[in-house]
Protein backbone atom coordinates (compact mmCIF):
# COMPACT_ATOMS: atom_id res chain seq x y z
CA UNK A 1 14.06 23.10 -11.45
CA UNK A 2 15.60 25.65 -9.95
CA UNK A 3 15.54 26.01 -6.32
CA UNK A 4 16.30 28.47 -3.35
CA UNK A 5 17.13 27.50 -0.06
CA UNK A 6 17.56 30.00 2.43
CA UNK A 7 19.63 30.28 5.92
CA UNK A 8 22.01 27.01 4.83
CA UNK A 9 24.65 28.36 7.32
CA UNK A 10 23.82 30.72 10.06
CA UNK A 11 25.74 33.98 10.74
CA UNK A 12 28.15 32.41 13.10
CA UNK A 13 29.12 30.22 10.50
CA UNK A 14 29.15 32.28 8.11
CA UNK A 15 31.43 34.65 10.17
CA UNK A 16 33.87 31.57 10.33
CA UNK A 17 33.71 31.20 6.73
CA UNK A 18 34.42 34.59 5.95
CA UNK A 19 37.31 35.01 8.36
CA UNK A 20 39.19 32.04 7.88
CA UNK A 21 38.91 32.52 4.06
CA UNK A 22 39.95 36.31 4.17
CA UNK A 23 43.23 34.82 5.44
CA UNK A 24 43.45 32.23 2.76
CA UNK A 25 45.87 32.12 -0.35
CA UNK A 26 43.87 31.67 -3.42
CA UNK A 27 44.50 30.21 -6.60
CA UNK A 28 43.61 30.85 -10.45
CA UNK A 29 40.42 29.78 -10.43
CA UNK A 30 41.56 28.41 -13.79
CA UNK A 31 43.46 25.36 -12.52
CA UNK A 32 40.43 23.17 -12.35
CA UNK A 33 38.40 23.64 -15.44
CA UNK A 34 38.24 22.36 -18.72
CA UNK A 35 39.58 23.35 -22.04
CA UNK A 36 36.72 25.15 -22.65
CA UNK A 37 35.65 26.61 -19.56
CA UNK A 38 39.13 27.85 -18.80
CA UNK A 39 39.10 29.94 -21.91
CA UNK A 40 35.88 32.08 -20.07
CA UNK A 41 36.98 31.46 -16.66
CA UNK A 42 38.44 34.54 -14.44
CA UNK A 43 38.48 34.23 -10.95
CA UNK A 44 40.52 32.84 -7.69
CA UNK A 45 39.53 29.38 -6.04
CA UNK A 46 41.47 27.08 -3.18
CA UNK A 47 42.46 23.60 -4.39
CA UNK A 48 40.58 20.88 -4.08
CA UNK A 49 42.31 19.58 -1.24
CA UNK A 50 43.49 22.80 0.83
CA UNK A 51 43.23 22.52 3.91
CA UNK A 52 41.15 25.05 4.83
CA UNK A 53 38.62 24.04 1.95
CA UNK A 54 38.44 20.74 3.51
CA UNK A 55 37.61 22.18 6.75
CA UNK A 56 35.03 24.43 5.57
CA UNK A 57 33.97 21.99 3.31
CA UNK A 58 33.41 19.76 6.27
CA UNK A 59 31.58 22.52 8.53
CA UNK A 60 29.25 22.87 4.80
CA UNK A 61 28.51 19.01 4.64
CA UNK A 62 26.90 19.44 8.40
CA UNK A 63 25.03 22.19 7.76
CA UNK A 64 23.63 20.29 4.58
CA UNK A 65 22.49 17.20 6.68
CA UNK A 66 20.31 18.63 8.77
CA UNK A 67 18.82 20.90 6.34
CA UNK A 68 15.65 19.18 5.29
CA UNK A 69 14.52 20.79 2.56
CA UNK A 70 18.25 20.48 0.92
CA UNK A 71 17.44 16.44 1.88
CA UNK A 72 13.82 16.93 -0.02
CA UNK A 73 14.91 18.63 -3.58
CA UNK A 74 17.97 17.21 -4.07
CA UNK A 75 17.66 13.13 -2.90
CA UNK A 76 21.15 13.57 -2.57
CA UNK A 77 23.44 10.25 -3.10
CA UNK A 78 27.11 11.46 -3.63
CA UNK A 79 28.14 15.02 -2.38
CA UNK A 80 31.50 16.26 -4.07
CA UNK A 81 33.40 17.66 -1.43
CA UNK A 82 32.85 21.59 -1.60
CA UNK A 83 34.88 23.89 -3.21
CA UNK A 84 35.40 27.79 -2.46
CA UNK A 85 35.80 30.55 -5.13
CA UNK A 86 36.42 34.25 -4.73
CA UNK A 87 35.32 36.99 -7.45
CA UNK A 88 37.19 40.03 -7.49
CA UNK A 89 36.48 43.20 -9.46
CA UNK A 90 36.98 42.59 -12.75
CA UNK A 91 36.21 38.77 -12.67
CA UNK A 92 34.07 36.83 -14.11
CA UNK A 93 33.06 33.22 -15.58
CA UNK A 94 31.59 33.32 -18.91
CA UNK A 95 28.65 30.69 -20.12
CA UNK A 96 29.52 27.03 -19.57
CA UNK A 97 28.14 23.60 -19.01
CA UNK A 98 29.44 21.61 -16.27
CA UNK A 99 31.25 18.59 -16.86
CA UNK A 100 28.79 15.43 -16.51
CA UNK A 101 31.41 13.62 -14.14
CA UNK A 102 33.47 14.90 -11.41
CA UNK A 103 36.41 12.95 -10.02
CA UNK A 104 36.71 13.10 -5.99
CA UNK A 105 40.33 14.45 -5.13
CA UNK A 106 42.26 11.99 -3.47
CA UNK A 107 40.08 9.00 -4.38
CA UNK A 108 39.62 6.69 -6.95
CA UNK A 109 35.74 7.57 -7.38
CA UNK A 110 33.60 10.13 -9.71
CA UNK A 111 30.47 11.59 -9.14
CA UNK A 112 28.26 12.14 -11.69
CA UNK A 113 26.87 15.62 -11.32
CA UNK A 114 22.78 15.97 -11.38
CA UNK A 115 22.95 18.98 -9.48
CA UNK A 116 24.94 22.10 -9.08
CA UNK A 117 25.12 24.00 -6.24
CA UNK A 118 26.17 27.57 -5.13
CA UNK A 119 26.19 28.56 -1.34
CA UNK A 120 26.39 32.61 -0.98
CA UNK A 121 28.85 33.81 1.93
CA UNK A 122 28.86 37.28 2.03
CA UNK A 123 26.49 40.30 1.83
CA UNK A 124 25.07 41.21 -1.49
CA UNK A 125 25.20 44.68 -0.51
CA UNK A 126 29.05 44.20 -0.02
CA UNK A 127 29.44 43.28 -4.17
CA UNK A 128 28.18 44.78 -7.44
CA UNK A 129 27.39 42.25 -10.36
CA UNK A 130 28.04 38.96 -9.50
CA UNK A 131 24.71 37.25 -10.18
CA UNK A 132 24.74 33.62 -11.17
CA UNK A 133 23.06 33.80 -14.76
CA UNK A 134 20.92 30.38 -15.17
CA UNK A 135 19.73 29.42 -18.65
CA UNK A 136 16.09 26.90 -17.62
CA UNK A 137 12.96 25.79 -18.97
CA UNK A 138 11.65 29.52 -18.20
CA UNK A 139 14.56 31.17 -20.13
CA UNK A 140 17.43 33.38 -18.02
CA UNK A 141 17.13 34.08 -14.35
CA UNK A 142 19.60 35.67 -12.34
CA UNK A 143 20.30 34.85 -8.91
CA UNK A 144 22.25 36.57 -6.06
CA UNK A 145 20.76 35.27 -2.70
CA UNK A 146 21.75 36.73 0.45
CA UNK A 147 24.45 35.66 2.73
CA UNK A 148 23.97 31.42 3.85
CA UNK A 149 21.53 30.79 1.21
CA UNK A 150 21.89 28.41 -1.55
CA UNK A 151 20.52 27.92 -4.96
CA UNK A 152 20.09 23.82 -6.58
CA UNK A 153 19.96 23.93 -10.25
CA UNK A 154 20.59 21.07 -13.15
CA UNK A 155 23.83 20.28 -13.10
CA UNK A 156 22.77 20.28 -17.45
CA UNK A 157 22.25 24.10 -17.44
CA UNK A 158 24.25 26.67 -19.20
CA UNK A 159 25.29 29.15 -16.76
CA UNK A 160 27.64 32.01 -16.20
CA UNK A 161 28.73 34.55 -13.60
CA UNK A 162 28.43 38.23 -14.42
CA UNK A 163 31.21 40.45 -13.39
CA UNK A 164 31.68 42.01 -9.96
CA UNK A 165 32.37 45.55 -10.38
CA UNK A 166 32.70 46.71 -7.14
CA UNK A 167 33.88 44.44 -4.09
CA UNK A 168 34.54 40.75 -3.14
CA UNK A 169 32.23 37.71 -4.16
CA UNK A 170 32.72 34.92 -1.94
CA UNK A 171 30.86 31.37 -2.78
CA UNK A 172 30.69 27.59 -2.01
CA UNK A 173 30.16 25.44 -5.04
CA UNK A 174 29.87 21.69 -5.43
CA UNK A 175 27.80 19.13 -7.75
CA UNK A 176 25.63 16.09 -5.98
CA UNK A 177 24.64 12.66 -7.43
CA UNK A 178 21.04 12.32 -6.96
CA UNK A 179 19.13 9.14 -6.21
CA UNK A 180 17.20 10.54 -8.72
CA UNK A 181 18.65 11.34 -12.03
CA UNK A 182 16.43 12.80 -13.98
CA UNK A 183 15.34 16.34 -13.02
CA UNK A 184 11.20 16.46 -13.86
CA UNK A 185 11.21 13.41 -11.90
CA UNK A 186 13.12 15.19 -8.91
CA UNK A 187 10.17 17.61 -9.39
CA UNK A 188 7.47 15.79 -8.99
CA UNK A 189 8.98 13.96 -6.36
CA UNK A 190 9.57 17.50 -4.29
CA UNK A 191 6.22 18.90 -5.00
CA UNK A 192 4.52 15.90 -3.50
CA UNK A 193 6.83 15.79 -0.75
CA UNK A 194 5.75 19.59 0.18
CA UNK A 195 2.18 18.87 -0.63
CA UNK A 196 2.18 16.10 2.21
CA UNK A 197 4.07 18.36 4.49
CA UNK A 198 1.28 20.85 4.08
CA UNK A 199 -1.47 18.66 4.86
CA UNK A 200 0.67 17.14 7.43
CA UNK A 201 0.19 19.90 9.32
CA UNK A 202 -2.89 21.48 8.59
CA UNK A 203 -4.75 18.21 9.01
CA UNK A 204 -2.84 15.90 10.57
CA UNK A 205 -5.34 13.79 11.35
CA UNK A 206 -5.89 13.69 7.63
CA UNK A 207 -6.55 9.86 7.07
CA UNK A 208 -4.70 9.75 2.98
CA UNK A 209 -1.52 11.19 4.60
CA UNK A 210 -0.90 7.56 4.70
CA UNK A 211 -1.97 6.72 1.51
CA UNK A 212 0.02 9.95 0.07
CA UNK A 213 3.32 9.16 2.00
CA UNK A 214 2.78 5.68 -0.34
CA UNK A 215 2.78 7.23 -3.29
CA UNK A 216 5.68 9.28 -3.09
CA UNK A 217 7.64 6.13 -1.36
CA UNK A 218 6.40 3.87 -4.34
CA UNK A 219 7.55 6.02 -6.84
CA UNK A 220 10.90 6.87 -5.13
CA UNK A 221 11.08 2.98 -5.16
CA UNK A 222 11.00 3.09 -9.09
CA UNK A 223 13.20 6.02 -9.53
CA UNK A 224 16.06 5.64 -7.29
CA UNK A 225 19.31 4.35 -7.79
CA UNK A 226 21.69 3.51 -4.69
């Protein structure tokens, strides 16, 4: 399932982002990828534990737990810490898979990654090319989502970034352990959870709200791991 979720960060935020990474020395973006992703990876990227990226990274993780629709599709156990990349023109990362386990920097711990996430941070109108290219169920969509907004996808997908021909891509990635592993699953769980919002508030005095909210609780119950 692939899913949009709009207004993550607001523009003040955003403005932060953009400002304080603007002043930033970047990396190759090549540093933290496999053998085989390295060979079609072309971009810039801060290390995992810059400073900077840690306090963005922080400011992200906020955003994220108050957003409840982020809360809803992804049943999110483990976040990996995120991570900031910069396209110039030129750039690009070819198709990949990403790795199935991530190690946190500076810990002894791995994440195993169910989801992968991109957070836009500037303008679409600022960059040509650039889209996010996800291979799905449905085939090949492209996604470039306005400043703030993010896209959740299976962390199983193949995947690609086209590349920028004009301007400056900037982007928040990271991967998140679900409570949920398996991604149909995640689905159905998420659907319900909207219908019952729905009815929630066009009837709230709805009496199988109740017996709704136990369904989706029971079956979270046999899905979950903690």
């Amino acid at each position: 399932m692939l899913i949009h979720i709009p207004g993550v960060l607001s523009p003040e935020l955003l403005q932060q982002c953009r400002e304080t990474l603007m002043g930033t020395d970047w990396s190759d973006g090549r540093g933290s990828a496999g053998y085989l992703s390295a060979q079609v990876k072309d971009n810039q990227q801060l290390p995992d534990l810059h400073p900077v990226g840690q306090e963005l990274g922080k400011l992200v993780l906020r955003a994220l737990s108050d957003n409840q629709q982020f809360i809803a599709a992804a049943l999110p156990l483990k976040i990996l810490p995120p991570l900031f990349n910069r396209y110039e023109a030129g750039q690009e990362y070819g198709r990949h898979v990403d790795g199935a386990m991530r190690s946190i920097s500076g810990t002894p711990y791995r994440l195993r990654t169910d989801l992968s996430a991109t957070l836009f941070l500037n303008d679409p109108a600022n960059y040509d090319g650039g889209e996010l290219e996800i291979q799905d169920t449905y085939g090949v969509r492209q996604v470039k989502l306005d400043a703030g907004d993010l896209v959740l996808y299976p962390g199983t997908s193949v995947h690609r970034v086209l590349p920028v021909t004009r301007g400056i891509r900037l982007a928040s990635f990271f991967w998140i352990q679900s409570m949920v592993r398996e991604d149909a699953r995640r689905t159905v769980l998420f659907e319900l959870d909207k219908a019952i919002q729905k009815v929630a508030t066009d009837s709230p005095q709805q009496a199988a709200l109740t017996d709704l909210a136990g369904v989706y609780h029971n079956l979270l119950r046999f899905w979950a791991d903690s």
